[in-house]
N, C-alpha and C. Protein backbone atom coordinates (compact mmCIF):
# COMPACT_ATOMS: atom_id res chain seq x y z
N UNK A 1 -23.72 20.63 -12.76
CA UNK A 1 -22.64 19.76 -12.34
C UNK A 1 -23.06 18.32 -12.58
N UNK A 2 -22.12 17.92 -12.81
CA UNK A 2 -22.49 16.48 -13.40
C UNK A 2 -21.62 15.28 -12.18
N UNK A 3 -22.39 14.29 -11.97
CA UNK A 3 -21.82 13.25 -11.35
C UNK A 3 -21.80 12.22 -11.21
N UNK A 4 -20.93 11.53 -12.00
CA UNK A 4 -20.27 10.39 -12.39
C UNK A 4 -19.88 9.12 -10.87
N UNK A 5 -20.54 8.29 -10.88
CA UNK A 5 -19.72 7.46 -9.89
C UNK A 5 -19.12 6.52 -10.41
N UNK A 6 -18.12 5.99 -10.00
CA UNK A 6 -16.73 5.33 -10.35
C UNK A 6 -16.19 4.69 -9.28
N UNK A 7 -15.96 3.56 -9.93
CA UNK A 7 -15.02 2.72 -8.56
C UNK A 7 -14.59 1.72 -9.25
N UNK A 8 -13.05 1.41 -8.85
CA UNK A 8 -12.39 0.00 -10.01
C UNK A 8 -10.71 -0.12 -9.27
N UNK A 9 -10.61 -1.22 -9.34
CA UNK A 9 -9.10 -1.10 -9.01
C UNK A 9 -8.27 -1.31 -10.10
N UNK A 10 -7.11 -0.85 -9.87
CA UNK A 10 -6.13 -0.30 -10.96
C UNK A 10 -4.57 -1.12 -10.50
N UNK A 11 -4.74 -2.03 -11.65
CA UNK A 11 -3.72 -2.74 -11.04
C UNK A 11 -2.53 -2.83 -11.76
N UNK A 12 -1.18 -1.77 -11.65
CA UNK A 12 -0.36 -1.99 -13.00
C UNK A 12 1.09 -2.21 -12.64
N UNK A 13 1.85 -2.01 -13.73
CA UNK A 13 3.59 -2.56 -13.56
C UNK A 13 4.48 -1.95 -13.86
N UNK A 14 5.60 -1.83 -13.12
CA UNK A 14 6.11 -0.96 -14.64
C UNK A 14 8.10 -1.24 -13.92
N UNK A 15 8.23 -1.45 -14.63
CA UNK A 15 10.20 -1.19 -14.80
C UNK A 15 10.39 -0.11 -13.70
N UNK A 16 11.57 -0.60 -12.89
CA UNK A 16 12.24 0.20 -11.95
C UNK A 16 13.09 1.08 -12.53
N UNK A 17 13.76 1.29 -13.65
CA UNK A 17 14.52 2.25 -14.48
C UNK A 17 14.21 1.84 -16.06
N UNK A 18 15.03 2.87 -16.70
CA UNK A 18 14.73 2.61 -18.06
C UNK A 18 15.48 1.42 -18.75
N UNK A 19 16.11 0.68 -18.13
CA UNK A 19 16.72 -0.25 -18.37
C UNK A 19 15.96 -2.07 -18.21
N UNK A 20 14.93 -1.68 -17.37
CA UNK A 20 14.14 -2.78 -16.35
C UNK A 20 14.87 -3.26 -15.64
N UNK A 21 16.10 -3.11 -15.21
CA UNK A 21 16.69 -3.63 -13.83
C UNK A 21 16.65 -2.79 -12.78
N UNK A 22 16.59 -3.01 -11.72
CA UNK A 22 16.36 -2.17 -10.77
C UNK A 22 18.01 -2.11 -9.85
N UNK A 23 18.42 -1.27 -8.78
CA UNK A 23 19.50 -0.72 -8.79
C UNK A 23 20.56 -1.51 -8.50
N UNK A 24 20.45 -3.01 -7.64
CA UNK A 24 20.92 -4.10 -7.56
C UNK A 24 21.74 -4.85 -8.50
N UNK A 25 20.79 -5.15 -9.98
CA UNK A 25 21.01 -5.60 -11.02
C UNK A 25 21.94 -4.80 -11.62
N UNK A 26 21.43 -3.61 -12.32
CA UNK A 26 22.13 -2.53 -12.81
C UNK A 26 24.09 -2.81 -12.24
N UNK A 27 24.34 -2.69 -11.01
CA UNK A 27 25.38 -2.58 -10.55
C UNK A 27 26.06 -4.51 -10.92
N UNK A 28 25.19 -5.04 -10.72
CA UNK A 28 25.77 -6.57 -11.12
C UNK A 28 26.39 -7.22 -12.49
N UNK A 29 25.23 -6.29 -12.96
CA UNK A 29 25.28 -6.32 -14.63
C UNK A 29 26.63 -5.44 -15.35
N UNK A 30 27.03 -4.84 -14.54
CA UNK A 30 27.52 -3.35 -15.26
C UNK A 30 26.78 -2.23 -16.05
N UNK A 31 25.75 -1.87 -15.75
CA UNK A 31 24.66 -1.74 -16.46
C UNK A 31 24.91 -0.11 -16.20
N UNK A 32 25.48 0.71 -17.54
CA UNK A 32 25.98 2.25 -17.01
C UNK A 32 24.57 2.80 -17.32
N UNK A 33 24.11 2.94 -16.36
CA UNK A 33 22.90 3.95 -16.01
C UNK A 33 22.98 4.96 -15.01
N UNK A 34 22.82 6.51 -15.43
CA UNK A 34 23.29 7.47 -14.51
C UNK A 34 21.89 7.89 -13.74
N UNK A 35 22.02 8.31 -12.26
CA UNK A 35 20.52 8.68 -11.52
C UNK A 35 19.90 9.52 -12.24
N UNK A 36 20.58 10.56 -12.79
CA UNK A 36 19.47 11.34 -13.80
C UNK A 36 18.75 10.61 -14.79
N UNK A 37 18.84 9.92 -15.25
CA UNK A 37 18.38 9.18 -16.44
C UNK A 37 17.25 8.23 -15.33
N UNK A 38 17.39 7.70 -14.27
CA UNK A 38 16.54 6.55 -13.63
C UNK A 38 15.48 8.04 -13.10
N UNK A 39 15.53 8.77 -12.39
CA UNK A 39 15.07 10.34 -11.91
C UNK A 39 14.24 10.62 -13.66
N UNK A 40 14.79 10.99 -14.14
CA UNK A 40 13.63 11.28 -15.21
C UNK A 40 13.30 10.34 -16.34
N UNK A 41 13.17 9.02 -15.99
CA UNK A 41 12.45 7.96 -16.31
C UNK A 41 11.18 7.69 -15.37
N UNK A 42 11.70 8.05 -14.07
CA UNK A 42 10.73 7.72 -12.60
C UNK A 42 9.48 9.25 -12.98
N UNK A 43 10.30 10.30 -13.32
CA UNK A 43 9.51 11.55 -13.03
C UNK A 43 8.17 11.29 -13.99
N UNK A 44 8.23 10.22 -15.29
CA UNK A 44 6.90 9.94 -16.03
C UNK A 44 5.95 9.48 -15.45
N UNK A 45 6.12 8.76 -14.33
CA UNK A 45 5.08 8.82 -13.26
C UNK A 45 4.57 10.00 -12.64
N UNK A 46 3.63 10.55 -12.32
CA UNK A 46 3.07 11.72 -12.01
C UNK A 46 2.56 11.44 -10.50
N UNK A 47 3.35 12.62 -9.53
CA UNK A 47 3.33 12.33 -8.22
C UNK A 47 1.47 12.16 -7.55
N UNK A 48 1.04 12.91 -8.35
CA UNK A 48 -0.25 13.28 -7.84
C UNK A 48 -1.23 11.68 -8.02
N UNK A 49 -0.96 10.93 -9.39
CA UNK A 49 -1.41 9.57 -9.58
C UNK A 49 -0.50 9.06 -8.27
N UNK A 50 0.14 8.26 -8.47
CA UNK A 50 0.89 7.90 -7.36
C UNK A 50 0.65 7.46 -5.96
N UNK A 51 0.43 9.06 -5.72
CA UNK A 51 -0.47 9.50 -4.48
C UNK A 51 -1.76 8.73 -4.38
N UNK A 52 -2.59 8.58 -5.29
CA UNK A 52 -3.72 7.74 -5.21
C UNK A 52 -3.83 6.09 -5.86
N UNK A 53 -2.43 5.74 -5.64
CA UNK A 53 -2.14 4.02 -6.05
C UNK A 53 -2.10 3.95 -4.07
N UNK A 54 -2.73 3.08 -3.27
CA UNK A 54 -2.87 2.92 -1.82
C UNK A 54 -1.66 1.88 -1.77
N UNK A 55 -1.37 0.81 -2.87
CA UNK A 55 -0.66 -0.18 -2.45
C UNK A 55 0.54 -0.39 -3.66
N UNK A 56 1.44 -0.02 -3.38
CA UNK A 56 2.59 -0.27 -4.51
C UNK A 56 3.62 -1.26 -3.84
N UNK A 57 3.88 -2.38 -4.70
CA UNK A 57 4.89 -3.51 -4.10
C UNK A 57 6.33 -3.21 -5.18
N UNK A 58 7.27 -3.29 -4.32
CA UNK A 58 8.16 -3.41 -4.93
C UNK A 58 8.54 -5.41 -5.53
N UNK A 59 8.83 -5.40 -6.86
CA UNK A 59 8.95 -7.04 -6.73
C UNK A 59 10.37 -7.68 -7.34
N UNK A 60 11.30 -7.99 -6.35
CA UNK A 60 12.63 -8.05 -6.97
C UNK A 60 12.68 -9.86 -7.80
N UNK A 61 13.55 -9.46 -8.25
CA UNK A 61 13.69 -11.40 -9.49
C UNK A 61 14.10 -11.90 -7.88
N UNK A 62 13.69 -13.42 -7.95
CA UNK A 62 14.05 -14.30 -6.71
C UNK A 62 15.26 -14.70 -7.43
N UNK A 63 16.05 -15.23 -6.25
CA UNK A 63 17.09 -15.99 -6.29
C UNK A 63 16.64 -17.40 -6.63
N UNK A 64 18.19 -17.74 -7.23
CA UNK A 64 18.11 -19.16 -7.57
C UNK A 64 17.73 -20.27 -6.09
N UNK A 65 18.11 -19.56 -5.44
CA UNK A 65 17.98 -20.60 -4.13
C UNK A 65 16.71 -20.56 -3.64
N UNK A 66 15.38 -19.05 -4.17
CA UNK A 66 14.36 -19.55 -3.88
C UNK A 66 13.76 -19.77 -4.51
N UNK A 67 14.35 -20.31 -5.98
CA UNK A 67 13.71 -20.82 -7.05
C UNK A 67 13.38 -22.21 -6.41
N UNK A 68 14.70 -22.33 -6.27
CA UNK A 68 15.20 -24.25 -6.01
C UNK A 68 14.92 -24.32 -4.71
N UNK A 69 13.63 -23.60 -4.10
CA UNK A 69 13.75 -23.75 -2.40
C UNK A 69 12.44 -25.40 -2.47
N UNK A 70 12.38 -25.87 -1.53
CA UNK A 70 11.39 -26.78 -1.10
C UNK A 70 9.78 -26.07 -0.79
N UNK A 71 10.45 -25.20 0.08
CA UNK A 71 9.16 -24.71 1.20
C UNK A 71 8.23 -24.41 0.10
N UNK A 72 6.69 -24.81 0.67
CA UNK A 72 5.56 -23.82 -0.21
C UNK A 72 4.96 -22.24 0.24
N UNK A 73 4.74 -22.06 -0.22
CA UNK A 73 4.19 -20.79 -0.12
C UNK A 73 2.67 -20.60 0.13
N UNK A 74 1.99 -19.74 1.53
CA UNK A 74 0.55 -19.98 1.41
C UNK A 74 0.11 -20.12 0.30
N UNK A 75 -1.04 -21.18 0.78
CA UNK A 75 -1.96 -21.37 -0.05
C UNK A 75 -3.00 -20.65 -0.34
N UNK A 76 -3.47 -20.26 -2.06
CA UNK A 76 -4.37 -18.90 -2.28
C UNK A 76 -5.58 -19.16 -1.75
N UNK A 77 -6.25 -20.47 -1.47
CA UNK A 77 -7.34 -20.77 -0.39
C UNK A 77 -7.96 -19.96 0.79
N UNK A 78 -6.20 -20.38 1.32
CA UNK A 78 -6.41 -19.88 2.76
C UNK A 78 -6.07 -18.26 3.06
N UNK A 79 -5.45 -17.47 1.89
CA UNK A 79 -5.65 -16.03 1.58
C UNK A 79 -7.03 -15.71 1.35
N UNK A 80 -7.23 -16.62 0.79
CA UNK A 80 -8.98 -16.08 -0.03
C UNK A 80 -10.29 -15.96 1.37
N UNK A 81 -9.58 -16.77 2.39
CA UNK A 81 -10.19 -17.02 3.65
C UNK A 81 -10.02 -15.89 4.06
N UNK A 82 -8.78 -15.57 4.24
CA UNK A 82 -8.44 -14.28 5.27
C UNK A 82 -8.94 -13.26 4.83
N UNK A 83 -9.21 -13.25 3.62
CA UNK A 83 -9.72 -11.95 2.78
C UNK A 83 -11.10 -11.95 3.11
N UNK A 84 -11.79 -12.99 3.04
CA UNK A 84 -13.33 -13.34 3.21
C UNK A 84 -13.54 -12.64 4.18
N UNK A 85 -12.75 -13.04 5.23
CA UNK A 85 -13.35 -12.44 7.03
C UNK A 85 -13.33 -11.12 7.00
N UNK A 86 -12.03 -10.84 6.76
CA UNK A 86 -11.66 -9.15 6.80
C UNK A 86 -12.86 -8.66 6.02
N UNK A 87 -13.56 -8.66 4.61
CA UNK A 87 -14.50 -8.59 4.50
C UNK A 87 -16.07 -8.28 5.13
N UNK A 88 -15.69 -9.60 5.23
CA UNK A 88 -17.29 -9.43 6.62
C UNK A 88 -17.30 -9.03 7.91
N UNK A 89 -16.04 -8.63 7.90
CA UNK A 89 -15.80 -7.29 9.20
C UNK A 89 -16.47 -6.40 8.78
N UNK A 90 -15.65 -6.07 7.87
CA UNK A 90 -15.80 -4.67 7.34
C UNK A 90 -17.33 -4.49 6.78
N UNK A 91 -18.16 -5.82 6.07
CA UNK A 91 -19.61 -5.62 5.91
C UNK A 91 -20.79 -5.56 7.24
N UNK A 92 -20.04 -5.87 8.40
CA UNK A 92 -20.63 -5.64 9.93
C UNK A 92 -20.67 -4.50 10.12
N UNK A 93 -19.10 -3.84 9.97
CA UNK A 93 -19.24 -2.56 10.88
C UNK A 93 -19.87 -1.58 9.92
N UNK A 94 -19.89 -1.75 8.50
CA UNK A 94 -20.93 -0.84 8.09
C UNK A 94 -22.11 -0.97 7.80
N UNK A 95 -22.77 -1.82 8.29
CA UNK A 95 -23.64 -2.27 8.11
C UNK A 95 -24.78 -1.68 8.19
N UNK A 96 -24.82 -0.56 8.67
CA UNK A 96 -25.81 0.90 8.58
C UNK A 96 -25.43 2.06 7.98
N UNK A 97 -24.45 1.59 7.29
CA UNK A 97 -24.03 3.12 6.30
C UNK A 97 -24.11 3.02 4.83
N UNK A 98 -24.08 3.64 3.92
CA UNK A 98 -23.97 3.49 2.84
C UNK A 98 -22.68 3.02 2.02
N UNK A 99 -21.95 2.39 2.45
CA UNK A 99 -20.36 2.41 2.17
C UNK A 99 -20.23 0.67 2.67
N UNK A 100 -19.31 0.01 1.81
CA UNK A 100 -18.97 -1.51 2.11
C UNK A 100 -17.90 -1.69 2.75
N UNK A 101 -16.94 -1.07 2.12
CA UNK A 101 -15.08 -1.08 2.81
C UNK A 101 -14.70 -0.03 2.91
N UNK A 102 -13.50 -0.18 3.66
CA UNK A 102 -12.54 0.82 4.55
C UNK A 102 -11.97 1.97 3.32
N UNK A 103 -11.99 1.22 2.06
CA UNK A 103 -11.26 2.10 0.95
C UNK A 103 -12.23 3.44 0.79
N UNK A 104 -14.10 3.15 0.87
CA UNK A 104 -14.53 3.97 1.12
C UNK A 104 -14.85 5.00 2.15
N UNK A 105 -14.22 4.93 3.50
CA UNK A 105 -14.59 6.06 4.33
C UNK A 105 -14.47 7.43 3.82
N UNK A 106 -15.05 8.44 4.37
CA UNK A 106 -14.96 9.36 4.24
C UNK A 106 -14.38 10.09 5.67
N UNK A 107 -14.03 11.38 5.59
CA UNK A 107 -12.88 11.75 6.71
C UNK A 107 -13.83 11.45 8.15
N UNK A 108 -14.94 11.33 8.68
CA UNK A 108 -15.67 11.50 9.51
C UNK A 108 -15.47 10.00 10.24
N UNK A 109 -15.61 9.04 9.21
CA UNK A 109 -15.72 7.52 9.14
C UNK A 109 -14.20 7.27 9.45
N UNK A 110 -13.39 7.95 8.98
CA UNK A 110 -12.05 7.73 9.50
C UNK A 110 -11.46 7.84 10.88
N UNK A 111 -12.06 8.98 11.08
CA UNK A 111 -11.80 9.52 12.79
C UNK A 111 -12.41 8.28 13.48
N UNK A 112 -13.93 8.01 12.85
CA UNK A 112 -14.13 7.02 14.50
C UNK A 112 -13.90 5.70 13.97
N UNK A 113 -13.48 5.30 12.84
CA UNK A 113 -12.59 3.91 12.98
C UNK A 113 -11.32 3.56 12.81
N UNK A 114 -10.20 4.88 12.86
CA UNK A 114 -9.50 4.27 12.81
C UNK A 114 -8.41 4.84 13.82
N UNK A 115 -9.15 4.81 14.80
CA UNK A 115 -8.35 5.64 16.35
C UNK A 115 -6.86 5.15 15.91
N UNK A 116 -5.68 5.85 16.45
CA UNK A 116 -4.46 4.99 17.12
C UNK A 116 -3.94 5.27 18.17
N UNK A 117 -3.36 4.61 18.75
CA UNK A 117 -2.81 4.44 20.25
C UNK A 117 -1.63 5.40 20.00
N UNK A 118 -0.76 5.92 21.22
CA UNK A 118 0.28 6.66 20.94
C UNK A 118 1.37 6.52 19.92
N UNK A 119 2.12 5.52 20.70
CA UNK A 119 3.40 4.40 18.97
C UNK A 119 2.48 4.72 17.93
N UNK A 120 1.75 4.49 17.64
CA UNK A 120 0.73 4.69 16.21
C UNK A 120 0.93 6.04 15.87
N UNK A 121 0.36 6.80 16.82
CA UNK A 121 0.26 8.13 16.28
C UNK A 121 2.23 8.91 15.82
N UNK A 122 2.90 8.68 16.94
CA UNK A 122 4.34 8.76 16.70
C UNK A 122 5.07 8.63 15.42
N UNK A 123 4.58 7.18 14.82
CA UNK A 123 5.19 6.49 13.95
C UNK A 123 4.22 7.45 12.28
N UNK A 124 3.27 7.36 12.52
CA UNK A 124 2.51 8.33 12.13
C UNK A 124 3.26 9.62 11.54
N UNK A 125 2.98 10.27 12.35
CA UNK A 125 3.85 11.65 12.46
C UNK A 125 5.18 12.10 12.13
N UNK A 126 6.04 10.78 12.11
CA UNK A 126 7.49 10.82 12.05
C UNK A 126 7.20 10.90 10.50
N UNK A 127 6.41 9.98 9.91
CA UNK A 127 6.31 9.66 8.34
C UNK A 127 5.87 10.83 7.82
N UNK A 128 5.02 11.57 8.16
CA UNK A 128 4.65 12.87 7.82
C UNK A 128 5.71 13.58 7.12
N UNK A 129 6.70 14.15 8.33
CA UNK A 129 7.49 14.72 8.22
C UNK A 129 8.87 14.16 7.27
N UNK A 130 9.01 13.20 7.28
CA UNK A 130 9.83 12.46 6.75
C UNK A 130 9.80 12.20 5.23
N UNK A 131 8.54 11.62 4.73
CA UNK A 131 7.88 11.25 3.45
C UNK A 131 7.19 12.38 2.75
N UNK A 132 7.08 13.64 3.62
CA UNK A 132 6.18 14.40 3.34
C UNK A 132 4.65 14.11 2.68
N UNK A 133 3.99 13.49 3.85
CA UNK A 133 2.59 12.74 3.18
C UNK A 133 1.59 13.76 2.86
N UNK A 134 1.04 14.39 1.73
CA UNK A 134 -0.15 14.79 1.53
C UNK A 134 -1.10 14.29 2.39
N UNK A 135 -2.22 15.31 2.63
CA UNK A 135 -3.33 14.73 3.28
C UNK A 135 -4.43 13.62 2.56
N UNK A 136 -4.00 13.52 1.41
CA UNK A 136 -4.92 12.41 0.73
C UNK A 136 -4.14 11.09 1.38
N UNK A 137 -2.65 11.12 1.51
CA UNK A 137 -1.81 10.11 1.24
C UNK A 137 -2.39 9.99 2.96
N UNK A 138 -2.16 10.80 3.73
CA UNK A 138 -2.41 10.57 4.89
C UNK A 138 -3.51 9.50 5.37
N UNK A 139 -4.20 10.25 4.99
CA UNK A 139 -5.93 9.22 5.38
C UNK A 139 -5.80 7.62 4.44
N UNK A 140 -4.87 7.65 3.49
CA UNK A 140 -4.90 6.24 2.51
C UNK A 140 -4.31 5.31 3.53
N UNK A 141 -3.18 6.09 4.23
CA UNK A 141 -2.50 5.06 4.93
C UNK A 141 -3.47 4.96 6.47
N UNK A 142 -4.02 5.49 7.16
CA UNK A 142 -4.71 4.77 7.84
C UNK A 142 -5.95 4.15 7.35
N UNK A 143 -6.42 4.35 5.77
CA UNK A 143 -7.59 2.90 5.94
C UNK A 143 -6.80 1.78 5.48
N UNK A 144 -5.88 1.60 4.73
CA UNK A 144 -5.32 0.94 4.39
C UNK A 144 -4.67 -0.05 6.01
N UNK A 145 -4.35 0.46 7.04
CA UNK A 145 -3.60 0.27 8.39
C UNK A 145 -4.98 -0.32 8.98
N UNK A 146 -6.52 0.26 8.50
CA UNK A 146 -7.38 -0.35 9.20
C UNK A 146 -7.79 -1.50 8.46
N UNK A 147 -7.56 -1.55 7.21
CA UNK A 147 -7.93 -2.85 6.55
C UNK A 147 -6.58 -4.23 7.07
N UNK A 148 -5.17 -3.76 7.53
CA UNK A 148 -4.68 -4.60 7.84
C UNK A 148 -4.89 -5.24 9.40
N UNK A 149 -5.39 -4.14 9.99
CA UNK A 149 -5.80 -4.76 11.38
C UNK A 149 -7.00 -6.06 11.09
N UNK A 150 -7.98 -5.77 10.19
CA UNK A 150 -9.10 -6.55 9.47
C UNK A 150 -8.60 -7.83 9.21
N UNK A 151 -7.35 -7.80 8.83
CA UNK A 151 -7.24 -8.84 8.33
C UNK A 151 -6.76 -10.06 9.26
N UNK A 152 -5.88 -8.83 10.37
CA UNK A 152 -5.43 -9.86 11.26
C UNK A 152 -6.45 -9.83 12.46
N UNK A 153 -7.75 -9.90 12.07
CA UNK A 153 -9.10 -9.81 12.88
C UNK A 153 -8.81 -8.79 14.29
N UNK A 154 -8.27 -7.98 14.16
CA UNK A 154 -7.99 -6.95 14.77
C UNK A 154 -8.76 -5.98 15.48
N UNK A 155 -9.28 -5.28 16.08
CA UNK A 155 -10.10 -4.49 16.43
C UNK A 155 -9.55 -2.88 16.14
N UNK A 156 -8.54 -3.22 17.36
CA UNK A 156 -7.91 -1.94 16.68
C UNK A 156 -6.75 -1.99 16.23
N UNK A 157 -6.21 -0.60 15.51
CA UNK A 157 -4.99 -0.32 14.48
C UNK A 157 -3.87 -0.42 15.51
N UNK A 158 -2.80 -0.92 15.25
CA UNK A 158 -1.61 -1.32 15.93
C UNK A 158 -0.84 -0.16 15.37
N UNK A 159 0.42 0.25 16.40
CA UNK A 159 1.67 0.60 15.38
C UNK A 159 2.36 -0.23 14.50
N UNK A 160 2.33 -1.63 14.61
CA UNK A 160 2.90 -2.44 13.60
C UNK A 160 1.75 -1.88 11.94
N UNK A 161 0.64 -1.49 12.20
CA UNK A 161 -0.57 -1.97 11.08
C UNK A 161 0.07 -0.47 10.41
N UNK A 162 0.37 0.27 10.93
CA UNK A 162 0.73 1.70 11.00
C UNK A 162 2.28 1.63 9.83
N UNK A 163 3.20 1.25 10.50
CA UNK A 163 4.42 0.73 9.39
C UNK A 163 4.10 -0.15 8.38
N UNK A 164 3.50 -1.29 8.44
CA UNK A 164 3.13 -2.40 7.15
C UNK A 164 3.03 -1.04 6.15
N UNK A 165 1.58 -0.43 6.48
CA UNK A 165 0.59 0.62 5.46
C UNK A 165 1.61 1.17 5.10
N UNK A 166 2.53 2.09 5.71
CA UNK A 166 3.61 3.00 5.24
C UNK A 166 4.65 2.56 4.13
N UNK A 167 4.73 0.79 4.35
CA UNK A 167 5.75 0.51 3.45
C UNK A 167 5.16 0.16 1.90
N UNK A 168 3.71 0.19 2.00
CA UNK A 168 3.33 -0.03 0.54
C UNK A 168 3.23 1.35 -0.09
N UNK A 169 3.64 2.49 0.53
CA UNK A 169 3.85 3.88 0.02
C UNK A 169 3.81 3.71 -1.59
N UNK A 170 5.40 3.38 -1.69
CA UNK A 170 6.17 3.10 -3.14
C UNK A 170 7.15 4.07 -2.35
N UNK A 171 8.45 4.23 -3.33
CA UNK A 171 9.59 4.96 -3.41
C UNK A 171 9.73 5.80 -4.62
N UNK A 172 8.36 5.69 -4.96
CA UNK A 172 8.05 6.59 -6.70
C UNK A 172 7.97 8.33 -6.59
N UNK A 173 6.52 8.03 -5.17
CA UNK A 173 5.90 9.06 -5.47
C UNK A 173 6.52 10.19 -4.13
């Protein structure tokens, strides 16, 4: 048996239908695109990849009004900050294991860091059933829920940290 270690993030894009408008546009545009055709454009994605993307954003075109808005938008500084800490959380609490971040736990490492309170577990559970989460998908969304508690220097996983994680699912897979 051979064993390869690997680790990289995978960062990619891709068109909401075969058209690149997504279902908004499509209808604005007049854009005759039937669900079968968006359904087996989507199905070239392969559920099982999918399953192992932790963070998928949906990203719609802004409006003209928040083109032409004033306000700024954080500064990548002070992201790069927040990221730093969450970091050196996460290089504390493992700091006797072989493993740096939350992306790496293994199921053991999961149980004892990433307890949740009841609402947690609820909200949890509802998604299960609902999303039908694989057990890979399962455990993604609580390290992912423990890396957002991290960020908001958190200790422990909230039910809010619990929904955020859930909504970077995607609607793909």
């Amino acid at each position: 048996q051979l064993l390869i270690p690997l680790s990289f993030y995978l960062i990619a894009a891709a068109n909401p239908s075969p058209s690149g408008f997504d279902d908004e546009d499509e209808k604005k545009f007049h854009i005759p695109q039937s669900q079968a055709a968006i359904r087996r454009y989507r199905s070239k994605f392969s559920g099982p990849i999918l399953d192992r993307i932790d963070i998928q954003v949906e990203v719609s075109q802004p409006t003209k009004n928040e083109l032409q808005s004033d306000e700024l938008a954080e500064k990548s500084t002070e992201i790069a900050k927040r990221v730093q800490a969450a970091r050196d959380i996460q290089t504390n609490r493992f700091k006797d294991d072989t493993i740096a971040t939350n992306s790496e736990m293994s199921l053991l490492k999961i149980k004892k860091y990433c307890k949740l309170d009841l609402s947690g577990k609820q909200i949890l559970n509802t998604a299960i059933t609902k999303y039908r989460l694989s057990a890979r998908a399962y455990h993604r969304v609580l390290k992912l829920a423990r890396t957002i508690a991290d960020l908001a220097s958190r200790d422990r996983i909230t039910a809010q940290d619990i929904a955020e994680s859930l909504q970077y699912r995607g609607k793909w897979g």
